[in-house]
Protein backbone atom coordinates (compact mmCIF):
# COMPACT_ATOMS: atom_id res chain seq x y z
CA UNK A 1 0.00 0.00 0.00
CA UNK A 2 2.59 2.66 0.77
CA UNK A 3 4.51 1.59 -2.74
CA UNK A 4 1.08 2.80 -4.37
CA UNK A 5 0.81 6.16 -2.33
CA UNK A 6 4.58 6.71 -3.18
CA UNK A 7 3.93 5.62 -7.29
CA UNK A 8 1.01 8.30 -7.06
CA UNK A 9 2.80 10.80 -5.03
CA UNK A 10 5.26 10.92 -7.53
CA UNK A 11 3.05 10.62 -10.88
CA UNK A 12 -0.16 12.43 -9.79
CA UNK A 13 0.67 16.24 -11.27
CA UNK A 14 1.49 14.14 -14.63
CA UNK A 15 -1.48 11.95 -14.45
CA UNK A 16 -4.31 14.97 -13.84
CA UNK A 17 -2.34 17.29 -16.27
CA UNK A 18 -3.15 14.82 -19.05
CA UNK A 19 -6.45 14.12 -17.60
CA UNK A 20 -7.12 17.86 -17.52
CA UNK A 21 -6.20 18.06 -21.16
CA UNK A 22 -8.59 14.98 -22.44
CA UNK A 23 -11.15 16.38 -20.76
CA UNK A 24 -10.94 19.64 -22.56
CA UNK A 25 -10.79 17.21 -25.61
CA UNK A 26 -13.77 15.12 -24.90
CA UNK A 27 -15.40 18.92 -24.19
CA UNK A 28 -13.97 20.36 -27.50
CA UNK A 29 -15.88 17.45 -29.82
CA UNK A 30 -18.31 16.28 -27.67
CA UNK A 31 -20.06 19.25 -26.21
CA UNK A 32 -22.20 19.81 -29.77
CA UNK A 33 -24.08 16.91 -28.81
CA UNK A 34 -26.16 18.41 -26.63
CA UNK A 35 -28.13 20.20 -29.62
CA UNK A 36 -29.90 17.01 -29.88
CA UNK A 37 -31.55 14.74 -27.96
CA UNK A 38 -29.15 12.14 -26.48
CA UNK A 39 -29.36 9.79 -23.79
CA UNK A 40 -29.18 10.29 -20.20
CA UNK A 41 -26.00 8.38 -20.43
CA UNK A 42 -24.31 10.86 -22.69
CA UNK A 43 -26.04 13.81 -20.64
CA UNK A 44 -24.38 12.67 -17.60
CA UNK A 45 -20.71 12.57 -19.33
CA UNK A 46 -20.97 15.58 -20.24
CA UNK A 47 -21.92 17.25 -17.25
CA UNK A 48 -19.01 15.71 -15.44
CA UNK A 49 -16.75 16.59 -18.02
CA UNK A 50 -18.12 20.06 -17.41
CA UNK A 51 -17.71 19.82 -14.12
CA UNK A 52 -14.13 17.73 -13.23
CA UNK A 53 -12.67 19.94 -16.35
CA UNK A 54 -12.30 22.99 -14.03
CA UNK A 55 -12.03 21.27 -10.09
CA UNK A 56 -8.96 19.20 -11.24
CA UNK A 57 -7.24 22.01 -12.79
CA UNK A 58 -7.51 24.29 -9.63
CA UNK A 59 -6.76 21.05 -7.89
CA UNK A 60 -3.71 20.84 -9.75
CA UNK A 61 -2.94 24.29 -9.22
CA UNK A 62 -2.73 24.35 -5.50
CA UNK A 63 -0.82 21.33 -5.36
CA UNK A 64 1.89 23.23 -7.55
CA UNK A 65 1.42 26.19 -4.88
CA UNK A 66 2.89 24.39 -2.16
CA UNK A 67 5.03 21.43 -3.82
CA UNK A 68 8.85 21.04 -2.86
CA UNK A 69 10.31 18.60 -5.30
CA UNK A 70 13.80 19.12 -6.42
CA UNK A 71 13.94 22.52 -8.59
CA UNK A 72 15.00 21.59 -12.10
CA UNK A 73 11.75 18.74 -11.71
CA UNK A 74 9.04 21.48 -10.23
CA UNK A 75 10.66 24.37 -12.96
CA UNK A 76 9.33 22.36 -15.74
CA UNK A 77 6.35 20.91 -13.88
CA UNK A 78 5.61 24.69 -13.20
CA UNK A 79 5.69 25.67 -16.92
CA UNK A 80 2.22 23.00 -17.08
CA UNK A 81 0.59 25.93 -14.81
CA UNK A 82 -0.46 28.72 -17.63
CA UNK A 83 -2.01 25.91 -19.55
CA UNK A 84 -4.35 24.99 -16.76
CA UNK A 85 -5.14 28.35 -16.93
CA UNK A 86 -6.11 28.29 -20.47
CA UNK A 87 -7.64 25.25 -19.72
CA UNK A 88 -10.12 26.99 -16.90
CA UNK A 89 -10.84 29.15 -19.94
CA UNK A 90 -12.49 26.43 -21.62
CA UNK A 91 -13.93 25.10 -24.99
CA UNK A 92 -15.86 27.48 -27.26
CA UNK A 93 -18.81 24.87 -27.86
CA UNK A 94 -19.51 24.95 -24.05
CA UNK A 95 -19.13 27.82 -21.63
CA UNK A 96 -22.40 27.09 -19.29
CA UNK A 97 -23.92 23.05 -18.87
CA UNK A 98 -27.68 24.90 -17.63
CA UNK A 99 -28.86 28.51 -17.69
CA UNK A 100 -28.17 29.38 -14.15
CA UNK A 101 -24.75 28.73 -14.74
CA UNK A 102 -24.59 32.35 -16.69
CA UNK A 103 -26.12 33.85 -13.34
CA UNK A 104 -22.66 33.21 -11.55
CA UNK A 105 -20.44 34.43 -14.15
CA UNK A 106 -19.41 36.86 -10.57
CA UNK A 107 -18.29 33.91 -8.86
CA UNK A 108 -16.48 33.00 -11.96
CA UNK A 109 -14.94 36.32 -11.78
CA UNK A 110 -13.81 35.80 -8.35
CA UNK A 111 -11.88 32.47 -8.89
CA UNK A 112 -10.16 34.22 -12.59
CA UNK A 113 -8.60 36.48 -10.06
CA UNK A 114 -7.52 33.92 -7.57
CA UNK A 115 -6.51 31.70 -10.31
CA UNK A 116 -4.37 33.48 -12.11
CA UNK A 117 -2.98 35.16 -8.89
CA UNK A 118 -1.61 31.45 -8.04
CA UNK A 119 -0.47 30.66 -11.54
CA UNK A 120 1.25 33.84 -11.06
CA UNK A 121 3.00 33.08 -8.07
CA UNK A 122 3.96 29.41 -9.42
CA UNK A 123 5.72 30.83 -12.37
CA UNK A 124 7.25 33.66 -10.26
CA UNK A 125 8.16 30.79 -7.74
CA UNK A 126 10.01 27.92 -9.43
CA UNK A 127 10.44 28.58 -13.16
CA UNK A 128 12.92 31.89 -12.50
CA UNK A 129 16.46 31.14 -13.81
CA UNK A 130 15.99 30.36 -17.60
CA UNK A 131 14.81 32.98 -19.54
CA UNK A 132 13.79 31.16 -22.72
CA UNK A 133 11.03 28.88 -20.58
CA UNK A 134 9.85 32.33 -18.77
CA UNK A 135 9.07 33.57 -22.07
CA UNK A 136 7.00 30.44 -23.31
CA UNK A 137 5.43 30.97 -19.86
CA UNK A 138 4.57 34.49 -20.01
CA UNK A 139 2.84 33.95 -23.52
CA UNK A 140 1.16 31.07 -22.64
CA UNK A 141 0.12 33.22 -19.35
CA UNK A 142 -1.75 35.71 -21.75
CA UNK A 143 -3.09 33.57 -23.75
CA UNK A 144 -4.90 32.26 -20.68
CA UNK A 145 -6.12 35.12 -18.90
CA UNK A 146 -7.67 36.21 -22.51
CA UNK A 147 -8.86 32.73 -22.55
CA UNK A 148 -10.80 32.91 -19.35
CA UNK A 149 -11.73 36.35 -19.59
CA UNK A 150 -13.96 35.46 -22.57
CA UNK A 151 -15.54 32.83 -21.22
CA UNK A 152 -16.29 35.12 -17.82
CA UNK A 153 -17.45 37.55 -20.74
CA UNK A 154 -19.44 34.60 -22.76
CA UNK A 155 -21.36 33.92 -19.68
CA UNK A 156 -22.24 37.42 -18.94
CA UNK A 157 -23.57 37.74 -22.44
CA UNK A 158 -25.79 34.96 -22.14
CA UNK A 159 -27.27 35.91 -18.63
CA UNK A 160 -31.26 36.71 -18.79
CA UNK A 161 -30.30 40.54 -17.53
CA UNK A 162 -28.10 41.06 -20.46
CA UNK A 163 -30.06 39.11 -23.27
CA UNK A 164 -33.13 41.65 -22.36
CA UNK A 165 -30.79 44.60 -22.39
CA UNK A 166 -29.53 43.10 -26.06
CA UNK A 167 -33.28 42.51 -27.03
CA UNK A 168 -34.15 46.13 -26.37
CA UNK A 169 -31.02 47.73 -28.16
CA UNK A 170 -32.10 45.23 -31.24
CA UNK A 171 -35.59 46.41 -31.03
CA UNK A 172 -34.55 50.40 -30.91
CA UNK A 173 -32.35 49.98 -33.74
CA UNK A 174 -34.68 47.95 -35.66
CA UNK A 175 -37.24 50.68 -35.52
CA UNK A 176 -34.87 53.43 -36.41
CA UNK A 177 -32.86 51.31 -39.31
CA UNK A 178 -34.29 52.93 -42.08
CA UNK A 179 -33.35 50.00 -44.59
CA UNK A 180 -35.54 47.04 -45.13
CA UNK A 181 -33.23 43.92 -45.35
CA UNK A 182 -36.08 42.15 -47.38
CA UNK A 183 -37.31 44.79 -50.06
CA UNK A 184 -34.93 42.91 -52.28
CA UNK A 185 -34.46 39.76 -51.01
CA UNK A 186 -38.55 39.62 -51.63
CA UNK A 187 -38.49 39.74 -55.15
CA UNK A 188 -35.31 37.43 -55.73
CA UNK A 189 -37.07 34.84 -53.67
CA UNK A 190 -40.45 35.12 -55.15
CA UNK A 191 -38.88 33.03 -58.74
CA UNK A 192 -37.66 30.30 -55.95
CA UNK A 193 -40.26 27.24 -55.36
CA UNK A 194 -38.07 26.44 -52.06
CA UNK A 195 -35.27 28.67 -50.35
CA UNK A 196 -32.20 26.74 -49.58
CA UNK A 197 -30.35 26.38 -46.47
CA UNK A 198 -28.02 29.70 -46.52
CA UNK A 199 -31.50 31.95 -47.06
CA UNK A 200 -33.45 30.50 -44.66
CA UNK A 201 -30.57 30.51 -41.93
CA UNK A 202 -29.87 34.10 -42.91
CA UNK A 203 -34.21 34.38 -42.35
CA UNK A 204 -33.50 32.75 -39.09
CA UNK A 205 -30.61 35.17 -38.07
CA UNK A 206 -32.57 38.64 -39.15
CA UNK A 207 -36.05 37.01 -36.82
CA UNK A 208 -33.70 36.02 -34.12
CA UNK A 209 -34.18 38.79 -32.15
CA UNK A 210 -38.29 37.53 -32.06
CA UNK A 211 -37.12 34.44 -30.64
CA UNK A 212 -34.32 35.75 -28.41
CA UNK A 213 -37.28 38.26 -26.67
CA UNK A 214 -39.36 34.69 -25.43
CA UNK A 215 -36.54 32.89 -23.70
CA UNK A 216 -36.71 36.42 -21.96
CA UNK A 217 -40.00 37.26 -21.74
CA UNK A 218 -40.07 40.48 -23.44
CA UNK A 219 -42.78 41.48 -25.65
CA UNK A 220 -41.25 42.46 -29.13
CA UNK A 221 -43.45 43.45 -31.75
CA UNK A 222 -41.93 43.06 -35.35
CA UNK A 223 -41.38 45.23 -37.55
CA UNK A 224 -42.55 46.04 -41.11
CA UNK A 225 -39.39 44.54 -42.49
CA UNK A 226 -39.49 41.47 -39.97
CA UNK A 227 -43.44 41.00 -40.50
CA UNK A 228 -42.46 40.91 -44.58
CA UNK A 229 -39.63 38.50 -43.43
CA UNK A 230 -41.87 36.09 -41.06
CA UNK A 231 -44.25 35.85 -44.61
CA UNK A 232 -42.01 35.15 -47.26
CA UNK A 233 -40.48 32.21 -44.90
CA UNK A 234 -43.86 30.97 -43.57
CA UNK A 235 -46.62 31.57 -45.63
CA UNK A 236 -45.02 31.59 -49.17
CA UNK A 237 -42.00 28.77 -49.00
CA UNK A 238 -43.12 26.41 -45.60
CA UNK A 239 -39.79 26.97 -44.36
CA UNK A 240 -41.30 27.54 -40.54
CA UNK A 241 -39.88 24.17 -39.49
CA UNK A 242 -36.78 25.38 -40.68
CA UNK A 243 -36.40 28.29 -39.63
CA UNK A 244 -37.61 27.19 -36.00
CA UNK A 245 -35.03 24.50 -35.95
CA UNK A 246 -32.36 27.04 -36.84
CA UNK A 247 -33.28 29.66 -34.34
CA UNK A 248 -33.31 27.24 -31.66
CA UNK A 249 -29.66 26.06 -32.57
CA UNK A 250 -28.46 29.97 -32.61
CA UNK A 251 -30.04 30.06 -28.86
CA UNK A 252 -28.18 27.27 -28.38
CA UNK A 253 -24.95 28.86 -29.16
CA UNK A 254 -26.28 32.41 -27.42
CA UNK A 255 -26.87 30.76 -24.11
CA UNK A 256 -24.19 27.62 -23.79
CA UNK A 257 -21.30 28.48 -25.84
CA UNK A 258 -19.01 31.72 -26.65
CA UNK A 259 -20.81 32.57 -29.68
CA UNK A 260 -21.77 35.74 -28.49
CA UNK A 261 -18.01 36.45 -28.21
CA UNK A 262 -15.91 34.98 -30.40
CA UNK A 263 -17.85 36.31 -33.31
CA UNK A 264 -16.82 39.64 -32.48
CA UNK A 265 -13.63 41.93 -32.97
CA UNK A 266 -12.67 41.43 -29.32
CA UNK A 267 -13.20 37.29 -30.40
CA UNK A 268 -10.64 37.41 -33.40
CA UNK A 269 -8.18 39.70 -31.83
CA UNK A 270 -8.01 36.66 -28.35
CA UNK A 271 -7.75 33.96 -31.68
CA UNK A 272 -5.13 35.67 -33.10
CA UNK A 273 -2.89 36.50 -30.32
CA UNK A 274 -3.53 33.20 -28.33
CA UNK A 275 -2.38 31.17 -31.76
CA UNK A 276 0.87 33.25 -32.17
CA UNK A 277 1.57 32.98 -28.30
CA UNK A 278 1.04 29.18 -28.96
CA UNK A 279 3.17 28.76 -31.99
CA UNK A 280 6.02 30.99 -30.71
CA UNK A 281 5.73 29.22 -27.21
CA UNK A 282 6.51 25.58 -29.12
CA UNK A 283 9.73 27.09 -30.89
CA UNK A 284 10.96 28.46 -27.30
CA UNK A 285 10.07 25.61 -25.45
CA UNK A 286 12.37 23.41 -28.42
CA UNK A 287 15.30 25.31 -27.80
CA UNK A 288 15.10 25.51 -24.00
CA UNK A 289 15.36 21.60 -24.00
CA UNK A 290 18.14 21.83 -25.89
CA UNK A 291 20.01 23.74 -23.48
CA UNK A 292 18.48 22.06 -20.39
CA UNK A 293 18.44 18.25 -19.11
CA UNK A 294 14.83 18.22 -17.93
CA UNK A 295 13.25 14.68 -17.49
CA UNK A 296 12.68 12.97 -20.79
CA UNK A 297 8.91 12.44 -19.13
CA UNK A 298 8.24 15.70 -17.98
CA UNK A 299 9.25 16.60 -21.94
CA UNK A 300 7.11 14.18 -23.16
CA UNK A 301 3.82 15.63 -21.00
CA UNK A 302 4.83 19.18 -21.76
């Protein structure tokens, strides 16, 4: 018994890091699912997945806080600590397993700041002394905290407060837009027997602000242009089916996932600097194991 609590003494950071990672994995292709309806069996898997994705990594975290293995081991054991922290920021297809999850995006707040406070003082701690695997560090750092700042901000956006806020700024500027998306769309759709996918998804993204207003209970009236809209794709093609199953899948995305983000400029500008952080982080770490003897299985994790 004591050889086992000495094997996992020794292997347990390695063993959760890699854990930590397939779970943001399983997360990454899995999470889609729940569009549809699955099993309870596949429900359940996910919502652990949800769930262990972010207690292990803080887990991990604290046990790298107050570790005291030998320095050159814990300095590249260390460098695993900003990825945990871009691992807290989790996957884009899932940011919230139920709606109340987007009323605690405070709480979420809270623990960004603690979190990245440790990872912080790990860094600052044990990986001082060589200057090429600070810098991977340091990018990888950013990339986290702009990881886990959208997905504080994803949640946010997808609380009932701020969709009825969004709702009301859509219905203001729908009544003062003085174009009328459909004037010409009408009479290029009038020749078609049956709109295709791409128009009726682009009917379901100009009406989503209808559906939007009764997950939210807000009473939205159309307008003109959206009334002209809700008849060309009900009433003239049959495309309500369509269009319903469509909307439902963009509140899917509004509410669970960080398309309410990443879709915007702040979105592509955390996509482009977290992929250049990543890519330059992989050349630096390369040539700092050239100049250091780390252990070939700490390497091989990293």
């Amino acid at each position: 018994m004591d050889g086992v609590v000495s094997l996992w003494n020794n292997w347990e950071v390695h063993v959760l890091v890699i854990v930590s990672f397939l779970l943001q994995v399983f997360l990454l292709f899995f999470a889609g699912m729940r569009r549809r309806n699955i099993s309870a069996v596949s429900r359940t898997l996910l919502w652990l997945a949800y769930l262990l994705a972010d207690s292990i990594a803080i887990y991990i975290l604290g046990h790298m806080s107050l570790s005291s293995k030998y320095s050159q081991h814990q300095q590249l054991m260390a460098f695993w600590a900003p990825f945990l922290l871009v691992h807290l920021g989790g996957q884009d297809t899932i940011t919230a397993y139920s709606i109340e999850d987007s009323k605690l995006w405070p709480r979420q707040l809270l623990d960004f700041a603690v979190q990245a406070l440790g990872v912080a003082y790990v860094m600052y701690k044990y990986i001082a002394g060589s200057w090429t695997l600070v810098m991977a560090a340091m990018l990888i750092y950013i990339s986290g905290v702009l990881k886990y700042g959208e997905r504080i901000l994803a949640l946010k956006s997808s609380s009932m407060d701020n969709l009825s806020k969004l709702v009301d700024k859509m219905r203001w500027r729908e009544a003062h837009d003085q174009k009328k998306p459909y004037s010409d769309r009408s009479a290029r759709w009038d020749h078609v027997k049956k709109l295709g996918p791409e128009e009726v998804l682009q009917g379901a993204h100009d009406l989503l602000p209808i559906c939007m207003a009764q997950f939210v209970d807000y009473k939205f009236w159309p307008s003109p242009s959206q009334c002209n809209a809700i008849k060309l794709l009900f009433d003239a093609k049959g495309c309500m089916y369509e269009v319903i199953e469509m909307q439902l899948s963009l509140m899917h995305d509004v509410l669970y996932t960080k398309a309410m983000v990443i879709h915007t400029r702040c979105g592509c500008f955390i996509r482009a600097i977290t992929v250049v952080a990543t890519i330059t982080t992989l050349f630096l770490f390369q040539s700092s194991i050239s100049k250091n003897s780390f252990n070939r299985i700490d390497v091989i994790v990293t």
